[in-house]
Protein backbone atom coordinates (compact mmCIF):
# COMPACT_ATOMS: atom_id res chain seq x y z
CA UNK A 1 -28.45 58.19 10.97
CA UNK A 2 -29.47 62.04 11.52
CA UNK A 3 -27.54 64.02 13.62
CA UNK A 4 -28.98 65.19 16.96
CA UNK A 5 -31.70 67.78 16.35
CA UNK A 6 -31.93 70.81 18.82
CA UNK A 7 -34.36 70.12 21.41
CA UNK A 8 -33.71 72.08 24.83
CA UNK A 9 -33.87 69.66 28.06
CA UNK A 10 -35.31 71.25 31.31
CA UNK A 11 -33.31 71.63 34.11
CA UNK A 12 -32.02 69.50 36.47
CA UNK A 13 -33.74 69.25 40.26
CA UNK A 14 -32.78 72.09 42.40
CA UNK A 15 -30.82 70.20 45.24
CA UNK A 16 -29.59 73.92 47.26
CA UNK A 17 -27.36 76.47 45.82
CA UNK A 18 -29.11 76.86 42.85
CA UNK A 19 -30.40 80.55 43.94
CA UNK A 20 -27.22 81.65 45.10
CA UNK A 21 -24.88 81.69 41.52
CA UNK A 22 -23.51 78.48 40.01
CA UNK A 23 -21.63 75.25 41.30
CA UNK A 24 -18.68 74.55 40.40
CA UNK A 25 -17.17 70.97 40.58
CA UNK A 26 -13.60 69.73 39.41
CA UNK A 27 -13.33 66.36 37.66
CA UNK A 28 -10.82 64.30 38.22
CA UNK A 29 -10.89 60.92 36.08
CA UNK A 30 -7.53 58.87 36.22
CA UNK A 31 -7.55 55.22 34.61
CA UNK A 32 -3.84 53.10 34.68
CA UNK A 33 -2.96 50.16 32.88
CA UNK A 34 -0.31 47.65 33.69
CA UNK A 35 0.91 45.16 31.40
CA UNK A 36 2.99 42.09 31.92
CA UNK A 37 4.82 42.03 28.58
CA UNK A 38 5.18 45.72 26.51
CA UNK A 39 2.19 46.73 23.92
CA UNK A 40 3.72 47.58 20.62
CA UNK A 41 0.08 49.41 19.43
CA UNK A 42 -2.52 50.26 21.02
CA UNK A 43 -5.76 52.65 20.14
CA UNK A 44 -8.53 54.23 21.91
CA UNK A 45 -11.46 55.66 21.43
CA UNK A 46 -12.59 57.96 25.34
CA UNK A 47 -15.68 60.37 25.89
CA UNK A 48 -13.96 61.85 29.16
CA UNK A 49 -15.09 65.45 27.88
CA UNK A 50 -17.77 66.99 29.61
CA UNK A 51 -20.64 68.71 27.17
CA UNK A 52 -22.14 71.57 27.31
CA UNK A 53 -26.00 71.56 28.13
CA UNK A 54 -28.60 73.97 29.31
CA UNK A 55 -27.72 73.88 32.96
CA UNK A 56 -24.03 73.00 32.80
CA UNK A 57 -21.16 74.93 31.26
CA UNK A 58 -17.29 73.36 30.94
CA UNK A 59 -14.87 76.05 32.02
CA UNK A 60 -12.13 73.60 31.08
CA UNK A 61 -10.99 70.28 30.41
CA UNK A 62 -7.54 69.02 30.04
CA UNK A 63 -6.61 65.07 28.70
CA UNK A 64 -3.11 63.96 30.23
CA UNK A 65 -1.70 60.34 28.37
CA UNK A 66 1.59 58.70 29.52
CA UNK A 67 3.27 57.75 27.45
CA UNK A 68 2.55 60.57 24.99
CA UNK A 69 0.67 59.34 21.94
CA UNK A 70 1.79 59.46 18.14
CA UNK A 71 -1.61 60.49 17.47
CA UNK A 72 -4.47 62.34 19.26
CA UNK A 73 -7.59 63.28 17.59
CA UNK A 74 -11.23 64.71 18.66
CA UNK A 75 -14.57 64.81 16.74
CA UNK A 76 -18.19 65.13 17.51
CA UNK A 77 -19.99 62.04 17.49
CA UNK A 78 -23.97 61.69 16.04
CA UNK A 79 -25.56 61.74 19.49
CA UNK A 80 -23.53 65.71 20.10
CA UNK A 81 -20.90 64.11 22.26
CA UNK A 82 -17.23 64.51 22.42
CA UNK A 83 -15.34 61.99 21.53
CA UNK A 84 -11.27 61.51 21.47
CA UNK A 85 -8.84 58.94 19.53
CA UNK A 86 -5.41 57.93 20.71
CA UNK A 87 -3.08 55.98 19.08
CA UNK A 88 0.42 54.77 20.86
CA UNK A 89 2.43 53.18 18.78
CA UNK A 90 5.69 52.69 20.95
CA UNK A 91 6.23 50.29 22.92
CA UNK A 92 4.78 50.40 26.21
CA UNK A 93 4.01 48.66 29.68
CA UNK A 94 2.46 51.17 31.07
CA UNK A 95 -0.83 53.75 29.90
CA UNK A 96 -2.52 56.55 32.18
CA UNK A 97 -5.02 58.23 31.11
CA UNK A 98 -6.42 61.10 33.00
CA UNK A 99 -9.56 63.99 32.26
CA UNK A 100 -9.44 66.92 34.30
CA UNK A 101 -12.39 69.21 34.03
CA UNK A 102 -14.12 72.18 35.48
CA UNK A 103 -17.51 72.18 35.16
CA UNK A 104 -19.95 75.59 36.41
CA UNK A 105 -23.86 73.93 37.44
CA UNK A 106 -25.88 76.89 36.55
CA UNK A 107 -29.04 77.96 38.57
CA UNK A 108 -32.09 75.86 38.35
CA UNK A 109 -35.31 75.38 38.54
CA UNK A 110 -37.11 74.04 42.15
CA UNK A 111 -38.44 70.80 39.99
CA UNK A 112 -39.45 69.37 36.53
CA UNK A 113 -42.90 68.87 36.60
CA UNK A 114 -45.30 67.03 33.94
CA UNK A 115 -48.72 66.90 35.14
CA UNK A 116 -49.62 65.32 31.60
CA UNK A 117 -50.99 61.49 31.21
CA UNK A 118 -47.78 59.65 30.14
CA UNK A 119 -49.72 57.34 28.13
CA UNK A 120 -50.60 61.10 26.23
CA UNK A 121 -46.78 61.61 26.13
CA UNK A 122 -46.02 58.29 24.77
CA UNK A 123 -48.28 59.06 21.77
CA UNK A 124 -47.15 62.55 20.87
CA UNK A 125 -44.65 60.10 19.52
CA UNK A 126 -46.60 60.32 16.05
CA UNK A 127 -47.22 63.97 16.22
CA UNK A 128 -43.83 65.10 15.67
CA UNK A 129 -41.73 65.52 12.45
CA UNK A 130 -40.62 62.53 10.34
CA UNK A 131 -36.78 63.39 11.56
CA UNK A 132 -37.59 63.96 15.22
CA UNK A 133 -39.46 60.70 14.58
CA UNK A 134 -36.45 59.01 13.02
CA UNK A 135 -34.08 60.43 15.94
CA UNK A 136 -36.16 59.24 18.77
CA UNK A 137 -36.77 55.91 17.28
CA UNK A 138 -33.65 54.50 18.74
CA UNK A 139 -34.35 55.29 21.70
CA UNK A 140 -37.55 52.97 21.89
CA UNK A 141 -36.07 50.28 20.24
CA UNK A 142 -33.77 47.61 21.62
CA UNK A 143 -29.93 48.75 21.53
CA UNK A 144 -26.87 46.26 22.19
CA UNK A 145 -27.31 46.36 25.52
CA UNK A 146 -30.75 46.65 26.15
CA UNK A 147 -33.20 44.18 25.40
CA UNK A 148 -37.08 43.87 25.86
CA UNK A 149 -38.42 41.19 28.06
CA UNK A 150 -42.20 40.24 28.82
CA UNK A 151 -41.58 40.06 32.31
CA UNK A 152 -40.01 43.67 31.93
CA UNK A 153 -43.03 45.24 30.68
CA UNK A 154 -45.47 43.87 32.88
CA UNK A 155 -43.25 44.63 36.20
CA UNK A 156 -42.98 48.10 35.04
CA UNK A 157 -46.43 48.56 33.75
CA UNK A 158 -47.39 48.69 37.62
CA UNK A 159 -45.96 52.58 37.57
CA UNK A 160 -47.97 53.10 34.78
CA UNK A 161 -51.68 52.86 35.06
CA UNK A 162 -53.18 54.78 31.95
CA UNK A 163 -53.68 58.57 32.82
CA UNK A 164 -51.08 58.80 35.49
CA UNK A 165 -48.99 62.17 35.13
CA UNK A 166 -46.05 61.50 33.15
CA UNK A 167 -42.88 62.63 36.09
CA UNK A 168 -45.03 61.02 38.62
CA UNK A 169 -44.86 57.42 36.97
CA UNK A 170 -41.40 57.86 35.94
CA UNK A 171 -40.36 58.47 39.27
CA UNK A 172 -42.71 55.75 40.90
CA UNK A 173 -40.58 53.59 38.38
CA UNK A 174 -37.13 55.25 39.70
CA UNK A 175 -38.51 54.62 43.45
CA UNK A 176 -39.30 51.17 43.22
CA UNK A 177 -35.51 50.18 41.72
CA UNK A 178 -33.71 51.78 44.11
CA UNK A 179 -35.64 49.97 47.00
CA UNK A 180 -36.19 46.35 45.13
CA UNK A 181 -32.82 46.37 43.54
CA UNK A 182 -29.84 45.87 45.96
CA UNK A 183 -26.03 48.14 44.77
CA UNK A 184 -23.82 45.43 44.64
CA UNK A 185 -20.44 45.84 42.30
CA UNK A 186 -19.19 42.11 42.23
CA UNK A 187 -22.62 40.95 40.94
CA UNK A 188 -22.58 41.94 37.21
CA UNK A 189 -20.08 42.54 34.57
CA UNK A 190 -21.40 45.28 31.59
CA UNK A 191 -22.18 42.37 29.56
CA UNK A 192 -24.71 41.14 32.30
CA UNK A 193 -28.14 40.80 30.28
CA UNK A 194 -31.13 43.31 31.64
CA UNK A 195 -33.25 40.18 32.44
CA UNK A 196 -30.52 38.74 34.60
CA UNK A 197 -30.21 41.97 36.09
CA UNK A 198 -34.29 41.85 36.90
CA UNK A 199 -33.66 38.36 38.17
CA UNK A 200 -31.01 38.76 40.34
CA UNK A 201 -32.17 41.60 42.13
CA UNK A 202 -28.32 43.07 42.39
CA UNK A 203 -25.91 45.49 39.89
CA UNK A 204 -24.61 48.72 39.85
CA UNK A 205 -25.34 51.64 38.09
CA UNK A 206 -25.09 51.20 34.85
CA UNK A 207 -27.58 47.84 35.37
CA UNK A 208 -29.91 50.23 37.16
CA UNK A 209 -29.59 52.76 34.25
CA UNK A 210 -30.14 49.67 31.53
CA UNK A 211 -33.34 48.58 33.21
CA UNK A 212 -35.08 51.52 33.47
CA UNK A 213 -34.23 52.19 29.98
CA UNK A 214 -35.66 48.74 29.10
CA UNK A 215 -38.81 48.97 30.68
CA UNK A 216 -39.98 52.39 29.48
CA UNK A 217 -38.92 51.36 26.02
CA UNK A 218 -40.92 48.28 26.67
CA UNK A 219 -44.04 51.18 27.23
CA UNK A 220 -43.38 53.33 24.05
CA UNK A 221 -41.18 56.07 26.01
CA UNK A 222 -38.28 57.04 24.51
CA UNK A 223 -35.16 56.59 26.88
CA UNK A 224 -31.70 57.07 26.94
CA UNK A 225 -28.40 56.26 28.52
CA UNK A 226 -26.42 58.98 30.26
CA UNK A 227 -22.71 58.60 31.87
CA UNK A 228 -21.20 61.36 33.91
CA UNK A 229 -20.30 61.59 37.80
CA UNK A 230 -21.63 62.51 41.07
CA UNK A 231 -20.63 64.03 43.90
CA UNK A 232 -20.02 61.61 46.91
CA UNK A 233 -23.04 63.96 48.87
CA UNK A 234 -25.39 66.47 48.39
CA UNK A 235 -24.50 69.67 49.30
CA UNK A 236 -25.96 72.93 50.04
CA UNK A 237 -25.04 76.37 48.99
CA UNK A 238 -22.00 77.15 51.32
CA UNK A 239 -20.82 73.45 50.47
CA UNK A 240 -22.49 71.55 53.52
CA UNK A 241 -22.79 68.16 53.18
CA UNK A 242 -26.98 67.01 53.81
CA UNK A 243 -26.29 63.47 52.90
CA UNK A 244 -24.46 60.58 51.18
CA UNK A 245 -24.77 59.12 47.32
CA UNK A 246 -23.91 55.71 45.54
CA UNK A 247 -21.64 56.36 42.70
CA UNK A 248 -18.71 58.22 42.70
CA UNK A 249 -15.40 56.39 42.86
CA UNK A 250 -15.87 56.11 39.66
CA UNK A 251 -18.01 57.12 36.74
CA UNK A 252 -21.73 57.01 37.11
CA UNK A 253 -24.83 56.41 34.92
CA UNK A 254 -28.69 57.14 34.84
CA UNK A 255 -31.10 57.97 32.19
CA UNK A 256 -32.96 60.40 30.09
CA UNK A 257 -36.89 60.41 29.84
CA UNK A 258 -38.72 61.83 26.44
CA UNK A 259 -41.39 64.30 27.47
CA UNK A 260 -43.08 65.58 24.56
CA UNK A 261 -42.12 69.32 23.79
CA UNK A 262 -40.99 69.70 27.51
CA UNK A 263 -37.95 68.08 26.48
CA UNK A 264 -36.11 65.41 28.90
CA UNK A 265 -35.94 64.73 32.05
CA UNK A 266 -33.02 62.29 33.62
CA UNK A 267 -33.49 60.46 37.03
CA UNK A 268 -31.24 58.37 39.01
CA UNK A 269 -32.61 54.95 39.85
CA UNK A 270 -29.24 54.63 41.86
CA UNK A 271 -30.40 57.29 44.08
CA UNK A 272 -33.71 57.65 43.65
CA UNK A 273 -33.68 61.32 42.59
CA UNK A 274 -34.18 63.54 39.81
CA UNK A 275 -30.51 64.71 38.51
CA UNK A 276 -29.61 67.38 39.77
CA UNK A 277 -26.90 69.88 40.49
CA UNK A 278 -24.39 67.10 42.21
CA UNK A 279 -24.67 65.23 38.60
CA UNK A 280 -21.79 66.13 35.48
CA UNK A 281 -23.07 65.08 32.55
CA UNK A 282 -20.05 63.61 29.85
CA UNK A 283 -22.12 61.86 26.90
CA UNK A 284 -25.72 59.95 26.20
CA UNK A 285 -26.41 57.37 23.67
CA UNK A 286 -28.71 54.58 23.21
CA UNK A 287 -27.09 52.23 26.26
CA UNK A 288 -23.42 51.78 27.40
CA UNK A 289 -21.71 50.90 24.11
CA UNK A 290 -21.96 54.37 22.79
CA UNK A 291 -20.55 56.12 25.49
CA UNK A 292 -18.03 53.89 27.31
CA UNK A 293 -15.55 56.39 29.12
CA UNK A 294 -12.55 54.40 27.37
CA UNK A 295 -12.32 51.18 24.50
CA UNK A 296 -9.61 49.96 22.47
CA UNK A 297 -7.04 47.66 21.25
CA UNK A 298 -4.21 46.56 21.63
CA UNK A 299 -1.37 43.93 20.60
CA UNK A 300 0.28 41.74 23.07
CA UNK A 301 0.89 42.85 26.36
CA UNK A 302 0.18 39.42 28.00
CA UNK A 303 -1.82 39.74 31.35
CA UNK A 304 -3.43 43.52 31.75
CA UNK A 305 -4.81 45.14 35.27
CA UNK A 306 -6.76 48.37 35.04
CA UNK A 307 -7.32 51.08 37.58
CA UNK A 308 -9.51 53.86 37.72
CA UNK A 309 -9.95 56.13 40.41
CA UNK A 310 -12.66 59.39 39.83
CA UNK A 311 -12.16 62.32 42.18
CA UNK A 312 -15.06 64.95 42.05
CA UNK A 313 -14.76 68.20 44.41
CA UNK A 314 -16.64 71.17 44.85
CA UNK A 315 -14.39 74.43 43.66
């Protein structure tokens, strides 16, 4: 599989503050494990590390681990992200891990417009390169976690009559899962199929993320999954709240949309927004499975309980 290729993304939505300097927001990402009988080994693979992108610089990022790992190891992963390994191999009863990060959200543009067909954006598909070709392939086919359904296409072929501008389908799309589709976190697990997902009406976030994903694939438009954080508002320049969002106790998860040589563009079917400056972006990959904050193994430990708690604050 080829690397990544360079290809700029525009900038986020302007939500306020944009004109007057950066925002800066602190990360805090704490997850605890508690074991009822010690863990002689255990390994992990995290992407708690913020990347860099055109509208967001990291300032810093620190990774705390209790106990202290025999091994800790970082590489860049095909899709550009971060990606750390940690290997305790003591035993142990107890493992926190916890990302701290400073990230600056740079000044952006008012809005991301398209005024292009998307059926016309679709198809400049075939017009680029055979390795930009190759690269965006897997994002229009199916991925572990994201399947294609029938019923998936034809619900979202609705936002998508042929020669509707490109944004303003996407969005329609966006709008009409955050109204239909009800935030409920004891209705899915992150093995929860898309089309149980569609048929139940419920999920969180990442099901949100997973189902947009699944019906734009379903159309020919290259999607991807993005994990990151929110703010728990929007706020203006001088930090004023102007009002609430779903998603951060903990991390949170929309999408990316192709658009030709204008890049991508990532909305929030959670919140029914463009990403903007209250979004920190950690890692995309096809769905879930390639960017999961934190996945291992381990032997023994008998029963396990996990806790994660995600602070974000304004600096």
């Amino acid at each position: 599989m080829p690397h990544e290729p360079a290809n700029p993304a525009p900038p986020p939505a302007d939500h306020g503050g944009g004109a007057h300097g950066p925002i800066r927001w602190r990360v805090v990402h704490a997850t605890s494990y508690s074991y009822s009988e010690p863990v002689p080994v255990c390994h992990n693979e995290v992407h708690l590390t913020p990347r860099d992108t055109p509208w967001q610089r990291v300032v810093s990022h620190h990774l705390g681990i209790a106990p202290v790992p025999a091994t800790v190891a970082h590489h860049t992963d095909v899709f550009g992200n971060h990606v750390g390994f940690l290997a305790l191999e003591e035993p142990h009863s107890h493992l926190v891990i916890t990302a701290t990060s400073e990230v600056d959200m740079l000044p952006s543009a008012p809005s991301c417009s398209d005024d292009r067909p998307w059926d016309q954006t679709a198809g400049a598909v075939s017009r680029c390169t055979a390795a930009e070709r190759l690269w965006l392939r897997q994002f229009r086919l199916e991925s572990p976690l994201v399947r294609w359904a029938p019923p998936l296409a034809a619900w979202a072929a609705q936002s998508f009559p042929s020669g509707r501008p490109s944004l303003d389908a996407i969005l329609d799309l966006t709008g009409r899962i955050h109204r239909e589709f009800t935030y409920d976190p004891t209705a899915t697990t992150i093995s929860t199929p898309v089309e149980e997902v569609y048929s139940l009406r419920r999920g969180v976030c990442q099901d949100f993320a997973h189902l947009q994903i699944a019906c734009l694939r379903s159309l020919g438009i290259p999607a991807r999954y993005v994990s990151g954080y929110i703010a728990s508002s929007r706020q203006t320049a001088d930090g004023t709240a102007t009002g609430p969002l779903v998603g951060a106790d903990a991390s949170h998860a929309w999408l990316s949309c192709w658009g030709g040589d204008r890049g991508w563009v990532d909305v929030d079917p959670t919140n029914d927004c463009l990403v903007g400056e209250q979004h920190v972006t950690v890692a995309w990959g096809r769905d879930y499975a390639d960017v999961c904050p934190i996945k291992g193994v381990y032997v023994g430990g008998g029963q396990h309980q996990m806790d994660v708690a995600v602070d974000v604050r304004r600096v």
